[in-house]
N, C-alpha and C. Protein backbone atom coordinates (compact mmCIF):
# COMPACT_ATOMS: atom_id res chain seq x y z
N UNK A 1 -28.44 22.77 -16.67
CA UNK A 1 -27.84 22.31 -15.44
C UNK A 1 -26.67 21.38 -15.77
N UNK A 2 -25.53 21.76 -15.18
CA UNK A 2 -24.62 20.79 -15.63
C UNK A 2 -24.66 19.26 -15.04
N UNK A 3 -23.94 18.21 -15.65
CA UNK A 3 -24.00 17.26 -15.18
C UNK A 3 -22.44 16.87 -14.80
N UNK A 4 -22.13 16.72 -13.11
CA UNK A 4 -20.88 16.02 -13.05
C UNK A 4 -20.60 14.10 -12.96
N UNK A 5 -19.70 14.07 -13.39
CA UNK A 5 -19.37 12.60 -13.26
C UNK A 5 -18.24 12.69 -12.18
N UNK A 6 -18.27 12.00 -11.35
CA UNK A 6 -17.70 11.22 -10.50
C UNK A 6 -17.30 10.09 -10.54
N UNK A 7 -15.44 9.71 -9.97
CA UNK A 7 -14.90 8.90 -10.58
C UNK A 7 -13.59 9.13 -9.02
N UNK A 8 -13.81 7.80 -8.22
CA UNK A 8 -12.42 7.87 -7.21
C UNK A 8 -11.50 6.82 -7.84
N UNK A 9 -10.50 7.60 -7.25
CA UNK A 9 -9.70 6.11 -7.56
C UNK A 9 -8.48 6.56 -6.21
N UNK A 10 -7.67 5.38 -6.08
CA UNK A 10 -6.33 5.21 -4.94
C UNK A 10 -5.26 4.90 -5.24
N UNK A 11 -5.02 5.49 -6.07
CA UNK A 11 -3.40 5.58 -6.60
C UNK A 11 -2.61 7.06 -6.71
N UNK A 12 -2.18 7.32 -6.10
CA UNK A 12 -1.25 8.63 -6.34
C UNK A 12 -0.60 8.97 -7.77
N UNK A 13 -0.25 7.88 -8.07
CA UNK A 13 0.23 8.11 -9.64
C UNK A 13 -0.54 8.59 -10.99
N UNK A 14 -1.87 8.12 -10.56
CA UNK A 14 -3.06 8.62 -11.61
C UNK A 14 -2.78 9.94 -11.60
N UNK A 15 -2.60 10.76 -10.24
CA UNK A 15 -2.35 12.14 -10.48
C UNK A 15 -1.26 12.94 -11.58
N UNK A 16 -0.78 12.03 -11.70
CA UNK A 16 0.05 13.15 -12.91
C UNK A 16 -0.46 13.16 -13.83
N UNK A 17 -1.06 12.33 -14.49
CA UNK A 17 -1.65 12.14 -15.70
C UNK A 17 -2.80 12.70 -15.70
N UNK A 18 -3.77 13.18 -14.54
CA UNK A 18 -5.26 13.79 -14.59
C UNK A 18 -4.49 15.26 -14.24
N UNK A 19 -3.02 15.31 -14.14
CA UNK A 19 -2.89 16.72 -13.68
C UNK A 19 -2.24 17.61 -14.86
N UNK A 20 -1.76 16.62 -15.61
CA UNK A 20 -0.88 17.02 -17.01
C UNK A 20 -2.07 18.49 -17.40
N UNK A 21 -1.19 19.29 -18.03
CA UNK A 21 -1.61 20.95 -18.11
C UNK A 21 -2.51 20.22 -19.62
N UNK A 22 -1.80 19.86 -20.50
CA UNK A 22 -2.87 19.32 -21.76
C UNK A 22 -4.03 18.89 -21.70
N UNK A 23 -4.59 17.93 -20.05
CA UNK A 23 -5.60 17.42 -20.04
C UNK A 23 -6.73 18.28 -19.40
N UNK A 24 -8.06 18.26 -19.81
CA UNK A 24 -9.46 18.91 -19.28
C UNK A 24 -9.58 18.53 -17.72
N UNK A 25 -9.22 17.46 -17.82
CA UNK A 25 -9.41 17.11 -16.10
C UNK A 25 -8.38 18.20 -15.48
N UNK A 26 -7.64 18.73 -15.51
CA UNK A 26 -6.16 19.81 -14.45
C UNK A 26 -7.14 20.45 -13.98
N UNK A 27 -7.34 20.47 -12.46
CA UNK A 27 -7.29 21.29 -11.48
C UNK A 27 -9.14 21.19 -11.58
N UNK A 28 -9.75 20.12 -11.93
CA UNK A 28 -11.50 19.63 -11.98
C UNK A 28 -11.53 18.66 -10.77
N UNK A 29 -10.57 17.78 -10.32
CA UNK A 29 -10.89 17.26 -9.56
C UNK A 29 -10.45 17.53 -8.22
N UNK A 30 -11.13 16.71 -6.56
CA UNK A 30 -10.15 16.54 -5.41
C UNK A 30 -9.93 15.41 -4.66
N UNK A 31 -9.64 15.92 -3.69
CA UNK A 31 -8.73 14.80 -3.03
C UNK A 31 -9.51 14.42 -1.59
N UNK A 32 -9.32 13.74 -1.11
CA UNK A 32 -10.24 12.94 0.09
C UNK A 32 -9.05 12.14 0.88
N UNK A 33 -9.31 11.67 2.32
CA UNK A 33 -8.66 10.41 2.58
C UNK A 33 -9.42 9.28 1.82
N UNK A 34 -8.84 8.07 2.70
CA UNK A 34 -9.76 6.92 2.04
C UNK A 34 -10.87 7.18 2.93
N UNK A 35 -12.21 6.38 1.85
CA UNK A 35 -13.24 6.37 2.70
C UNK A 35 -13.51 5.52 3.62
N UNK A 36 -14.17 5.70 4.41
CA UNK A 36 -14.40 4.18 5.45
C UNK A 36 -15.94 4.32 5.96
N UNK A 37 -15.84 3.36 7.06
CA UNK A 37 -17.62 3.28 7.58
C UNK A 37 -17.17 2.72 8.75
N UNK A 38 -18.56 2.89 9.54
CA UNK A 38 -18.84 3.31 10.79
C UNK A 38 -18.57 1.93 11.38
N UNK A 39 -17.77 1.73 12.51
CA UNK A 39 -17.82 0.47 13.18
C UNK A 39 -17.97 0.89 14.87
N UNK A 40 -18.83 0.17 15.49
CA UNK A 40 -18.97 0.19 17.12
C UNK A 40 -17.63 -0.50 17.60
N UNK A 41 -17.50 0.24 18.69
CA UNK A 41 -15.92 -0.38 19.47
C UNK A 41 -16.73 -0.79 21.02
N UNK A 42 -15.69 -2.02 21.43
CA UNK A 42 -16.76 -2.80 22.99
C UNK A 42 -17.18 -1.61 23.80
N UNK A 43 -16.70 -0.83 23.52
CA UNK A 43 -16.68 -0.04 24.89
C UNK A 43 -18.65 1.33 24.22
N UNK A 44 -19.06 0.52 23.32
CA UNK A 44 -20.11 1.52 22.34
C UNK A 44 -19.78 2.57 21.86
N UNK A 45 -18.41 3.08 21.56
CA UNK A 45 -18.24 4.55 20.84
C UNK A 45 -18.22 4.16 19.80
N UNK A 46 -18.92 4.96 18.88
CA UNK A 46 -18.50 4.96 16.96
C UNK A 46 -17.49 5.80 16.45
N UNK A 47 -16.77 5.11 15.58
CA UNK A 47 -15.85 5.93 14.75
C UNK A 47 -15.32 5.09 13.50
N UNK A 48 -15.23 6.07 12.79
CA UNK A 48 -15.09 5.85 11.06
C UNK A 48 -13.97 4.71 10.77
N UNK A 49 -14.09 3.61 10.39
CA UNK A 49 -12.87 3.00 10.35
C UNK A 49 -12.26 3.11 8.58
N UNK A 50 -11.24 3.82 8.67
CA UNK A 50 -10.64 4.08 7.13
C UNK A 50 -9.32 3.07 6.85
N UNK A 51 -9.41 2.09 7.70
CA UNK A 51 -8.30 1.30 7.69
C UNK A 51 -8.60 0.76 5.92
N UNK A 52 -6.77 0.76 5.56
CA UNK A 52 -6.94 0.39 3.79
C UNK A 52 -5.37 -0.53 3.83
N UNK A 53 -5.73 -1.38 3.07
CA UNK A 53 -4.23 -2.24 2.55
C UNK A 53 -3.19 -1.01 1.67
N UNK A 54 -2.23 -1.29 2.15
CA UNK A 54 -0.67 -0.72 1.22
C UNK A 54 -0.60 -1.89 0.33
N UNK A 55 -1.14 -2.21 -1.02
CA UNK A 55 -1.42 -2.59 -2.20
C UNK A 55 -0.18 -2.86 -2.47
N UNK A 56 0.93 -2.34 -2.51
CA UNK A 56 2.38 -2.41 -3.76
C UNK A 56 3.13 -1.62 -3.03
N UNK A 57 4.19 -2.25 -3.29
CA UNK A 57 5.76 -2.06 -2.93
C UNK A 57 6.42 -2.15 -3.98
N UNK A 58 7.89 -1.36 -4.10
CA UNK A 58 8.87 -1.51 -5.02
C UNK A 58 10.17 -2.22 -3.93
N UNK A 59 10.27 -4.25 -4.32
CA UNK A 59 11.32 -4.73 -3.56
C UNK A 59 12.61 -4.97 -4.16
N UNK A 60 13.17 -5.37 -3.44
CA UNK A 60 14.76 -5.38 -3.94
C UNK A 60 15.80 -6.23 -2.84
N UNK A 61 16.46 -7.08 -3.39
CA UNK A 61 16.97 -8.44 -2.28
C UNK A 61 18.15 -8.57 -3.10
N UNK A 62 19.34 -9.10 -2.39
CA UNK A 62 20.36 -9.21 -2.08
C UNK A 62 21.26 -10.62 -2.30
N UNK A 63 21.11 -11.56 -2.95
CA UNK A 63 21.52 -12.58 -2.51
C UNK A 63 22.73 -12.84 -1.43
N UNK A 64 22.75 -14.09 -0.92
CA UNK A 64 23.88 -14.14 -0.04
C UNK A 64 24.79 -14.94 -0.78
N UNK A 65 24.43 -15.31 -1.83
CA UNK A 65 25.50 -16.43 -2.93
C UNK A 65 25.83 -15.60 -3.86
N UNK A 66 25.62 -14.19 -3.86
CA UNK A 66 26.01 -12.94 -4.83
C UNK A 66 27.71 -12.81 -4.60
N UNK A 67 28.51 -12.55 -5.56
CA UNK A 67 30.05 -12.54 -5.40
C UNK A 67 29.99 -11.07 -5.42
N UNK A 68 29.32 -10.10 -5.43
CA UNK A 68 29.37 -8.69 -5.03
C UNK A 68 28.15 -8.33 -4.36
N UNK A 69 27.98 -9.13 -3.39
CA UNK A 69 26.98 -8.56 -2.29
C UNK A 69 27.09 -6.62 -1.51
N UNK A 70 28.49 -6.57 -1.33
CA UNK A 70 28.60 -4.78 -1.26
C UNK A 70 28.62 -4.18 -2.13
N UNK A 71 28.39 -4.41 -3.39
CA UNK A 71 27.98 -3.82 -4.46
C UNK A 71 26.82 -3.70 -5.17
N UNK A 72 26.14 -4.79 -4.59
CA UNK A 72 24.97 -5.04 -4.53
C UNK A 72 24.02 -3.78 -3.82
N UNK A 73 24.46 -4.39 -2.48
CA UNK A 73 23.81 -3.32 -1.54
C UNK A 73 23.93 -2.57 -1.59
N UNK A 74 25.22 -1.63 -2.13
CA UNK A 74 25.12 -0.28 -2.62
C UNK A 74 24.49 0.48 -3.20
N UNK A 75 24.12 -0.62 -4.44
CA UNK A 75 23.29 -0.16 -5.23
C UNK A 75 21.74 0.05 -4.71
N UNK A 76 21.14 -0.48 -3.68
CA UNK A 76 19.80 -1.09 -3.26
C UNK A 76 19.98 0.25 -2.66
N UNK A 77 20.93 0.73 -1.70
CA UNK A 77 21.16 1.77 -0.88
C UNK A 77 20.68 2.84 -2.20
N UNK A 78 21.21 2.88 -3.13
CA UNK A 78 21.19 4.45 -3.96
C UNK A 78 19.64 4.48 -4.59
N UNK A 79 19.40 3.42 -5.49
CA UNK A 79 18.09 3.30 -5.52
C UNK A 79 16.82 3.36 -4.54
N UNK A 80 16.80 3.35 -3.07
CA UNK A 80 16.00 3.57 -2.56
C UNK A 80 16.43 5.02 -1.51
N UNK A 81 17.00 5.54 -2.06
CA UNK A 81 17.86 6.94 -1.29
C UNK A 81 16.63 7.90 -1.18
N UNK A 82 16.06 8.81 -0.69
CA UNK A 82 15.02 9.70 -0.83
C UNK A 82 15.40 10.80 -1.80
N UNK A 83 16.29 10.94 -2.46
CA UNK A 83 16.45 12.21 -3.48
C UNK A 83 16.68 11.17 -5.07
N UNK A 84 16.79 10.34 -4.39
CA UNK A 84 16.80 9.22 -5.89
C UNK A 84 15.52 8.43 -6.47
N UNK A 85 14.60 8.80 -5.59
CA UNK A 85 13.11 7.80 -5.49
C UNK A 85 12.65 9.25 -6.07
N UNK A 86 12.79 11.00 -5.36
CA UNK A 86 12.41 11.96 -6.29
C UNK A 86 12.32 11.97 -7.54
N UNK A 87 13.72 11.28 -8.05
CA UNK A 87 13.81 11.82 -9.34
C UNK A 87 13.33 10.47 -10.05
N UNK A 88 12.52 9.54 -9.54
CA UNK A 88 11.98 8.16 -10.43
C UNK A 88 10.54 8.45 -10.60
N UNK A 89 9.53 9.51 -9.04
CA UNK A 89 9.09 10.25 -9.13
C UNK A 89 8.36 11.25 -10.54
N UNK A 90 9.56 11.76 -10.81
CA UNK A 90 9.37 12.97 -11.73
C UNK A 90 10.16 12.49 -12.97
N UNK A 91 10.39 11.34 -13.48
CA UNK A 91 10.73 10.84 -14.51
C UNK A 91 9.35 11.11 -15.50
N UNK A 92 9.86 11.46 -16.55
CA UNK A 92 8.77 11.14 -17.90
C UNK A 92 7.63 9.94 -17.54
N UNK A 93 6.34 10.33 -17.79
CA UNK A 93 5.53 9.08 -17.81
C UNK A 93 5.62 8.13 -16.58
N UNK A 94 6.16 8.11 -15.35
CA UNK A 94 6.53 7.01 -14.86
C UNK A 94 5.42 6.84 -13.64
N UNK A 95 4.86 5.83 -13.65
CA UNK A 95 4.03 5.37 -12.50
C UNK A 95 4.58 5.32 -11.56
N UNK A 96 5.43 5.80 -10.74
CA UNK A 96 6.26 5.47 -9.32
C UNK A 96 5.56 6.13 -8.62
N UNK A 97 4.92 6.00 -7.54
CA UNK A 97 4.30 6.70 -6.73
C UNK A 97 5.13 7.26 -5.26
N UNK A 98 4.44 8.34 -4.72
CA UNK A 98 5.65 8.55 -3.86
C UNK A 98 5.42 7.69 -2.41
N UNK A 99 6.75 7.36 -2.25
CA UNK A 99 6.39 6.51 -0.71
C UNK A 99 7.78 7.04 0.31
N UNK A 100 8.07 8.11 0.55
CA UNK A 100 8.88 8.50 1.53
C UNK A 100 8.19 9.83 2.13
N UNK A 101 8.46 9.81 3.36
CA UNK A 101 7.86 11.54 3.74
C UNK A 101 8.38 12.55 2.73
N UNK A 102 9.64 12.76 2.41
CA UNK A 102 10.50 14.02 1.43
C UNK A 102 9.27 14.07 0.36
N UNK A 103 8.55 13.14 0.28
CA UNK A 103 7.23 13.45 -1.21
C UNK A 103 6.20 13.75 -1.02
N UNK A 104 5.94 13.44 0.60
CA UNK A 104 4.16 14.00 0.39
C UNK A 104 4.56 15.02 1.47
N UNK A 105 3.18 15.27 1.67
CA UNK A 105 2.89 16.68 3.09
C UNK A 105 3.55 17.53 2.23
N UNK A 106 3.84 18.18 3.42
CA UNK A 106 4.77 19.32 3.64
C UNK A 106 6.06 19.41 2.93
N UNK A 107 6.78 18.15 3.22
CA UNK A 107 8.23 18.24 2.43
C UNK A 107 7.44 17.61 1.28
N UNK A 108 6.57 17.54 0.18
CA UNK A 108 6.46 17.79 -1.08
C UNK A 108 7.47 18.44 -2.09
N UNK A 109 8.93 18.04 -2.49
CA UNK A 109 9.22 19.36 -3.22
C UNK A 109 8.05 20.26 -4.26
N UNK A 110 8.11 21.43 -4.86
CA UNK A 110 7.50 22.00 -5.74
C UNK A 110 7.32 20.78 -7.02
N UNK A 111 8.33 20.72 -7.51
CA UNK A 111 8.53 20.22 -8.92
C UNK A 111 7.60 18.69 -9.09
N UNK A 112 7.60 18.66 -7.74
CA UNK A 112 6.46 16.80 -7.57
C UNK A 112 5.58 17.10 -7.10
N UNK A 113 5.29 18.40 -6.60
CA UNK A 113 3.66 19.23 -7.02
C UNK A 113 2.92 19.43 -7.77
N UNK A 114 3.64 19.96 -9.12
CA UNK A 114 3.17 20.95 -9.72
C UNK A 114 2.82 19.31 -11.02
N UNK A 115 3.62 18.05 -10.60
CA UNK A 115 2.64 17.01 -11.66
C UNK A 115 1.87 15.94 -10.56
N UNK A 116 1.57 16.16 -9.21
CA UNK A 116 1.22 15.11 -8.85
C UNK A 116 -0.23 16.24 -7.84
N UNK A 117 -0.48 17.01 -7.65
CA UNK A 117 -1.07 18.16 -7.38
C UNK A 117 -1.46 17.84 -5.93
N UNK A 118 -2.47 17.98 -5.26
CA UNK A 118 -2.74 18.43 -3.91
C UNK A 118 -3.03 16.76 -3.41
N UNK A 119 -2.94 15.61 -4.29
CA UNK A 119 -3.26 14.66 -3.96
C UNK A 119 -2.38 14.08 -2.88
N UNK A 120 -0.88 14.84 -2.69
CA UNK A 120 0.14 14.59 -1.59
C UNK A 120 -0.03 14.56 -0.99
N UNK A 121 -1.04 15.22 -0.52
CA UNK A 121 -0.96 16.10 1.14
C UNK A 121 -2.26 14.61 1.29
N UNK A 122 -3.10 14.29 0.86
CA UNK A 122 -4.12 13.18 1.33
C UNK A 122 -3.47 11.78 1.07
N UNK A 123 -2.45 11.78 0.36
CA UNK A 123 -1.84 10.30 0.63
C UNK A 123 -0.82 10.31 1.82
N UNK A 124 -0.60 11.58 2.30
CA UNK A 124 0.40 11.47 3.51
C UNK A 124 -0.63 10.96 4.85
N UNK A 125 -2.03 11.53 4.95
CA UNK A 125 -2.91 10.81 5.89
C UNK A 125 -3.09 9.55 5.70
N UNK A 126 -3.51 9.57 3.83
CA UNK A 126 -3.86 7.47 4.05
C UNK A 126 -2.84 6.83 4.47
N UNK A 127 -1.87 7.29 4.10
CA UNK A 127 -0.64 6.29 4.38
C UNK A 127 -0.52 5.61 6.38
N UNK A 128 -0.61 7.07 6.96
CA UNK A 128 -0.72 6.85 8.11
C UNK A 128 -1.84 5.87 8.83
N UNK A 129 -2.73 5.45 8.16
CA UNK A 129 -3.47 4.31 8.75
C UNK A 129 -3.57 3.12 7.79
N UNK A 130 -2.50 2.92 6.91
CA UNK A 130 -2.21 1.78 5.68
C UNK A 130 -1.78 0.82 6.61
N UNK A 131 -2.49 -0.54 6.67
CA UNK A 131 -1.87 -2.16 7.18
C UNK A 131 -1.55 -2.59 6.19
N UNK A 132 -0.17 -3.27 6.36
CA UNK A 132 0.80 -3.89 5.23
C UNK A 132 -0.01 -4.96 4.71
N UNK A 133 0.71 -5.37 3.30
CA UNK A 133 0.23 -6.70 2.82
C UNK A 133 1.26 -7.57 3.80
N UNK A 134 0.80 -8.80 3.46
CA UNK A 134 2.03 -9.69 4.01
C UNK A 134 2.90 -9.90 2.89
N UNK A 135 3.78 -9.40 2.94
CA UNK A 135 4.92 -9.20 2.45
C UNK A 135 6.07 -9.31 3.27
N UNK A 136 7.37 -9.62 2.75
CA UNK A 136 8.95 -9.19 3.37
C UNK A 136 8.75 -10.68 4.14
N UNK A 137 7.90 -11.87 4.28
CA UNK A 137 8.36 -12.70 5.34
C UNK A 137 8.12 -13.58 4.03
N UNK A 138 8.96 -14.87 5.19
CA UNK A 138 8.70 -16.31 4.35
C UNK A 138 7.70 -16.77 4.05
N UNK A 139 7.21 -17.21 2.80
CA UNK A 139 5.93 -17.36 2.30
C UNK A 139 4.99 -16.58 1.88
N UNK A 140 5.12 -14.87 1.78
CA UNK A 140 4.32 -14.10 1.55
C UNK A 140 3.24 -14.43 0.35
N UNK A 141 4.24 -14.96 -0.74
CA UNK A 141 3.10 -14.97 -1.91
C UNK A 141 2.71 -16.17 -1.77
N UNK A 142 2.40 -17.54 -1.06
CA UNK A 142 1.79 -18.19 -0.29
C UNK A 142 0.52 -17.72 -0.02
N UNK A 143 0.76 -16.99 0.83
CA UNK A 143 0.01 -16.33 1.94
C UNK A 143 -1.22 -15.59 1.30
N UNK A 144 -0.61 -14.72 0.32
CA UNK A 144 -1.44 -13.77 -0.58
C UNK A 144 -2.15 -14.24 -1.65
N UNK A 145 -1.81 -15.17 -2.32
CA UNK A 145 -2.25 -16.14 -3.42
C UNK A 145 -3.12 -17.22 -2.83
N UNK A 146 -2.99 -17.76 -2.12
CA UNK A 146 -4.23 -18.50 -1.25
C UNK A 146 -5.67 -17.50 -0.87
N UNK A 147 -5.34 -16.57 -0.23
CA UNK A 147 -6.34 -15.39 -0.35
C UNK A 147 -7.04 -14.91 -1.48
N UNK A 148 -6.35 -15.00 -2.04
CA UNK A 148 -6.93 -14.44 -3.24
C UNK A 148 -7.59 -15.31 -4.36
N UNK A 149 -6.95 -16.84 -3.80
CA UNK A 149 -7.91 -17.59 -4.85
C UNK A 149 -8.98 -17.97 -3.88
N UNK A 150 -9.18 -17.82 -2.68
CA UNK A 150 -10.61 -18.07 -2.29
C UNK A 150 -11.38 -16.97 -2.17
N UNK A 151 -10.65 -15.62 -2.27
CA UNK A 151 -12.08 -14.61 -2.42
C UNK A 151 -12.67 -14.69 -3.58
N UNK A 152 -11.63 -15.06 -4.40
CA UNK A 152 -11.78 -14.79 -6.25
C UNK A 152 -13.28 -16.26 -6.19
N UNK A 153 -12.72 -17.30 -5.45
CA UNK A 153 -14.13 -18.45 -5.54
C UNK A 153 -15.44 -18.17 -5.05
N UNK A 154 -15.24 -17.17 -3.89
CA UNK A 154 -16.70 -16.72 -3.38
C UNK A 154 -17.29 -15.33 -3.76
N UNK A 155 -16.37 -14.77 -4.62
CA UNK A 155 -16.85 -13.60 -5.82
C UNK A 155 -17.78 -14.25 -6.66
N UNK A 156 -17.45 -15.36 -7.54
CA UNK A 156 -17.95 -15.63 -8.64
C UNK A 156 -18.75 -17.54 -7.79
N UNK A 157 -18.91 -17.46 -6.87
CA UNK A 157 -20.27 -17.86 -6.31
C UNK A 157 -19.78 -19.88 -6.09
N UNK A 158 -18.16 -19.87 -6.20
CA UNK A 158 -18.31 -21.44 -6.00
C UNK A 158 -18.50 -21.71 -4.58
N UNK A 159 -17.79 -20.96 -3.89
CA UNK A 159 -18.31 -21.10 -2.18
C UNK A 159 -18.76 -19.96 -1.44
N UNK A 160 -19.50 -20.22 -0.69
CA UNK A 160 -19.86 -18.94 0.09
C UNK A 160 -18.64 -17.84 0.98
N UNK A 161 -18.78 -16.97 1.62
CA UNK A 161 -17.78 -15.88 2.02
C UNK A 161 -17.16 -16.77 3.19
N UNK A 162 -18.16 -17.32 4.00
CA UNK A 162 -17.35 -17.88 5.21
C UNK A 162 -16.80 -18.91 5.28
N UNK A 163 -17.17 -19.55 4.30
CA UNK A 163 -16.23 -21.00 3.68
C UNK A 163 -15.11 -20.10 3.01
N UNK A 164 -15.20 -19.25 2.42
CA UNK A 164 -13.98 -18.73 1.48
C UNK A 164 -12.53 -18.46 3.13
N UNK A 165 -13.48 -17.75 4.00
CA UNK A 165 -12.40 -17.09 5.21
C UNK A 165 -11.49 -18.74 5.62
N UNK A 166 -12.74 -19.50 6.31
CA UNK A 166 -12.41 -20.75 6.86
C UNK A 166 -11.18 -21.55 5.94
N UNK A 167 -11.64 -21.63 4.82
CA UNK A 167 -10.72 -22.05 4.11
C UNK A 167 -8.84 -21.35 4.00
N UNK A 168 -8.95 -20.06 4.14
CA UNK A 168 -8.23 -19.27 4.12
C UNK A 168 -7.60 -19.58 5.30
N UNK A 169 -7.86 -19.52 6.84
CA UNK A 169 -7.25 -19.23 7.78
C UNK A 169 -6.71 -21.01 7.89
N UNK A 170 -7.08 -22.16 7.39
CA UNK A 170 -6.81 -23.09 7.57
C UNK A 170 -6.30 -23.45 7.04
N UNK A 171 -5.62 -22.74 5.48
CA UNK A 171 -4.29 -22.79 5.10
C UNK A 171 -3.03 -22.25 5.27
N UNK A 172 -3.38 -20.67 5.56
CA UNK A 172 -2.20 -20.22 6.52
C UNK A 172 -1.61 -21.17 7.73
N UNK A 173 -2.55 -21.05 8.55
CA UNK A 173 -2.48 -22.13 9.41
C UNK A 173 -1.12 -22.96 9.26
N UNK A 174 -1.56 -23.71 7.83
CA UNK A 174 -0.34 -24.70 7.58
C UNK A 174 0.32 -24.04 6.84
N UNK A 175 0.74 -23.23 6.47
CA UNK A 175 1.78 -22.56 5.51
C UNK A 175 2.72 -21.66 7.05
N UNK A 176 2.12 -21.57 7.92
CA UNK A 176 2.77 -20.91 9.57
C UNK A 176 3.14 -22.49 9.50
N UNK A 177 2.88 -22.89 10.08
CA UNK A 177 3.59 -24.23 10.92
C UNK A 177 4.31 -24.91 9.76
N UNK A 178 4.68 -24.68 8.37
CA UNK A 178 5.45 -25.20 7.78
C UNK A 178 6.77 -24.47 7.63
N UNK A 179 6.65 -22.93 7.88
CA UNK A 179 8.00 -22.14 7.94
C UNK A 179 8.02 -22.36 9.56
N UNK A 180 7.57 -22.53 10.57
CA UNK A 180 7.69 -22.06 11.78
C UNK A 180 6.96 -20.92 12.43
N UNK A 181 5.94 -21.36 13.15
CA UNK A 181 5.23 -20.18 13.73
C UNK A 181 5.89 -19.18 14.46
N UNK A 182 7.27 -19.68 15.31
CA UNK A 182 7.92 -18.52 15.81
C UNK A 182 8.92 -17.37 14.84
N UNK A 183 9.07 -18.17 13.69
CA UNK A 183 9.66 -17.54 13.08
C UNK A 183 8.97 -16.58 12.25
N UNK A 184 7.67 -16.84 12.19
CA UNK A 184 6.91 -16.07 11.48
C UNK A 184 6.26 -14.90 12.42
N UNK A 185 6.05 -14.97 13.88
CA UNK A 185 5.63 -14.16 14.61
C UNK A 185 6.90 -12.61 14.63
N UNK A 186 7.84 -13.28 14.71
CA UNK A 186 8.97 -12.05 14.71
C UNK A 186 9.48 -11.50 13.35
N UNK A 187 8.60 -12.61 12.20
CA UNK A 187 8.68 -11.59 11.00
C UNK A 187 7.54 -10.53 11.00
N UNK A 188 6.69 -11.03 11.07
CA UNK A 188 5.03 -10.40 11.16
C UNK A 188 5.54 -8.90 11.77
N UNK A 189 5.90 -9.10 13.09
CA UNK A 189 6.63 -7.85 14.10
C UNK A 189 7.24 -6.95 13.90
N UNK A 190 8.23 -7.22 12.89
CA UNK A 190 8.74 -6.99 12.33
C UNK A 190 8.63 -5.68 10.89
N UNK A 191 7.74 -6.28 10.36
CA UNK A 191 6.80 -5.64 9.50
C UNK A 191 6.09 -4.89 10.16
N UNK A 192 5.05 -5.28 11.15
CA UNK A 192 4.23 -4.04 11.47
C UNK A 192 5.07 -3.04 12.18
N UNK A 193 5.80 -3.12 12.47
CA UNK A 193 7.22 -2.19 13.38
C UNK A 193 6.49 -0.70 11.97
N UNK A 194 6.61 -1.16 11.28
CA UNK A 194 6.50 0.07 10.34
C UNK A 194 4.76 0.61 9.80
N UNK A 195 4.29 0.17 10.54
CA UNK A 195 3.23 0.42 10.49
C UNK A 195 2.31 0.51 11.77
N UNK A 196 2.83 1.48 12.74
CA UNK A 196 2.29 1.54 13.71
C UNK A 196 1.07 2.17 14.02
N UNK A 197 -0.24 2.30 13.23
CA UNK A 197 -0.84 2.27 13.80
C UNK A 197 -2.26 1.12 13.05
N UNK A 198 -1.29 -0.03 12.92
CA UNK A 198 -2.09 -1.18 12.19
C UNK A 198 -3.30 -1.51 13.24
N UNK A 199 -3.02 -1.44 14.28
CA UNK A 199 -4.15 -2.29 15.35
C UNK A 199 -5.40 -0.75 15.77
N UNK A 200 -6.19 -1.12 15.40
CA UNK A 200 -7.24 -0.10 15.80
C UNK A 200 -7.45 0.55 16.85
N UNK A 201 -7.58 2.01 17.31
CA UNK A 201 -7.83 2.23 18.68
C UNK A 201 -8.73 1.92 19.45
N UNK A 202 -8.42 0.79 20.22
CA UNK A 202 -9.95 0.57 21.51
C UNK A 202 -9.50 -0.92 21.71
C-alpha cells in the first residue's frame, strides 16, 4: 500500500521549483484555495471563512528631495509594468511571485505555466479574498512590529492571547493618534480601495 505524504504550503513561487521537469515532485502534487473554517454570521447562516493576509509586497518610493524624481518614476513605472513583472516572473531561479491579473487565471501566459503549473488559476481565487497587511501608510512597520512582538510573547507563554490583543490595540491606539487618526483613516481607505472584498459578507 503506498504511503502519501502531505505537505501545503502558500506561496506561488514554491511552484516552480516543485514543478521543475528534473524534480519527482512535477505534476504529484495540487492545488486548493486557502483553507478556512466555519464561522456563524448574526443573521445564523454558516459559511467557510477563507479570509488570508497578502504576506509580501515588492515596494518602491520616490523621494521628493530626489534631483531626478521623473526619472525616478519612470523607472518605478517600467519595473512594475505587467510585461516587465512577466519577465522577473520567468527569470532563472527567481522567487517573484505573480501579482498582476496578465499572470494568473486565464491570462496566464503559457511560458509562466509551463514553470509555475496549475497553481495560477488557485492563487487568482486566494488573491480575491486576500486583506492587506498594513502597509503603504504612515507607521506601517510600527504597526506590524508591535503585533508581532506580542503574538511572538503569547506564543512562547510570557502573556496570555488576550493580554497579547489588549496590548496590541492599545498601542496602535497611540501610534494612530501620534500620526493623526484622520490621516490614517483615509490612508487605511485608501489601501483597502484595493482590496475590495476585505469586509466579510453579512
Amino acid at each position: 500500500m503506498p504511503i502519501y505524504s502531505v505537505y501545503a504550503f502558500g506561496v506561488p513561487s514554491l511552484a516552480r521549483t516543485i514543478e521543475d521537469p528534473k524534480v519527482k515532485s512535477k505534476g504529484r502534487w495540487a492545488t486548493c484555495p486557502i483553507p478556512g473554517y466555519w464561522v456563524t454570521t448574526p443573521d445564523g447562516k454558516k459559511i467557510v471563512n477563507r479570509r488570508s493576509v497578502n504576506l509580501a509586497s515588492w515596494s518602491q518610493g520616490v523621494s521628493n528631495h530626489s534631483k531626478k524624481r521623473e526619472l525616478a518614476c519612470c523607472l518605478a513605472a517600467y519595473n512594475t509594468a505587467p510585461d516587465s513583472l512577466i519577465k522577473a516572473e520567468l527569470a532563472p531561479a527567481t522567487w517573484h511571485d505573480p501579482c498582476r491579473y496578465n499572470a494568473v487565471g486565464v491570462n496566464a501566459p503559457k511560458e509562466l505555466r509551463d514553470v509555475r503549473g496549475p497553481v495560477l488559476d488557485y492563487f487568482e481565487e486566494s488573491a480575491s479574498i486576500f486583506t492587506p497587511m498594513v502597509q503603504s501608510m504612515l507607521g506601517a512597520t510600527e504597526y506590524n512590529v508591535t503585533l508581532s512582538k506580542n503574538l511572538h510573547a503569547a506564543m512562547i507563554g510570557t502573556i496570555d492571547a488576550v493580554k497579547a490583543l489588549e496590548n496590541t490595540v492599545k498601542q496602535w491606539e497611540e501610534i494612530t493618534e501620534r500620526y493623526g487618526r484622520e490621516k490614517q483613516i483615509k490612508s487605511w481607505l485608501a489601501l483597502k480601495s484595493f482590496y475590495p472584498t476585505t469586509v466579510l459578507p453579512w
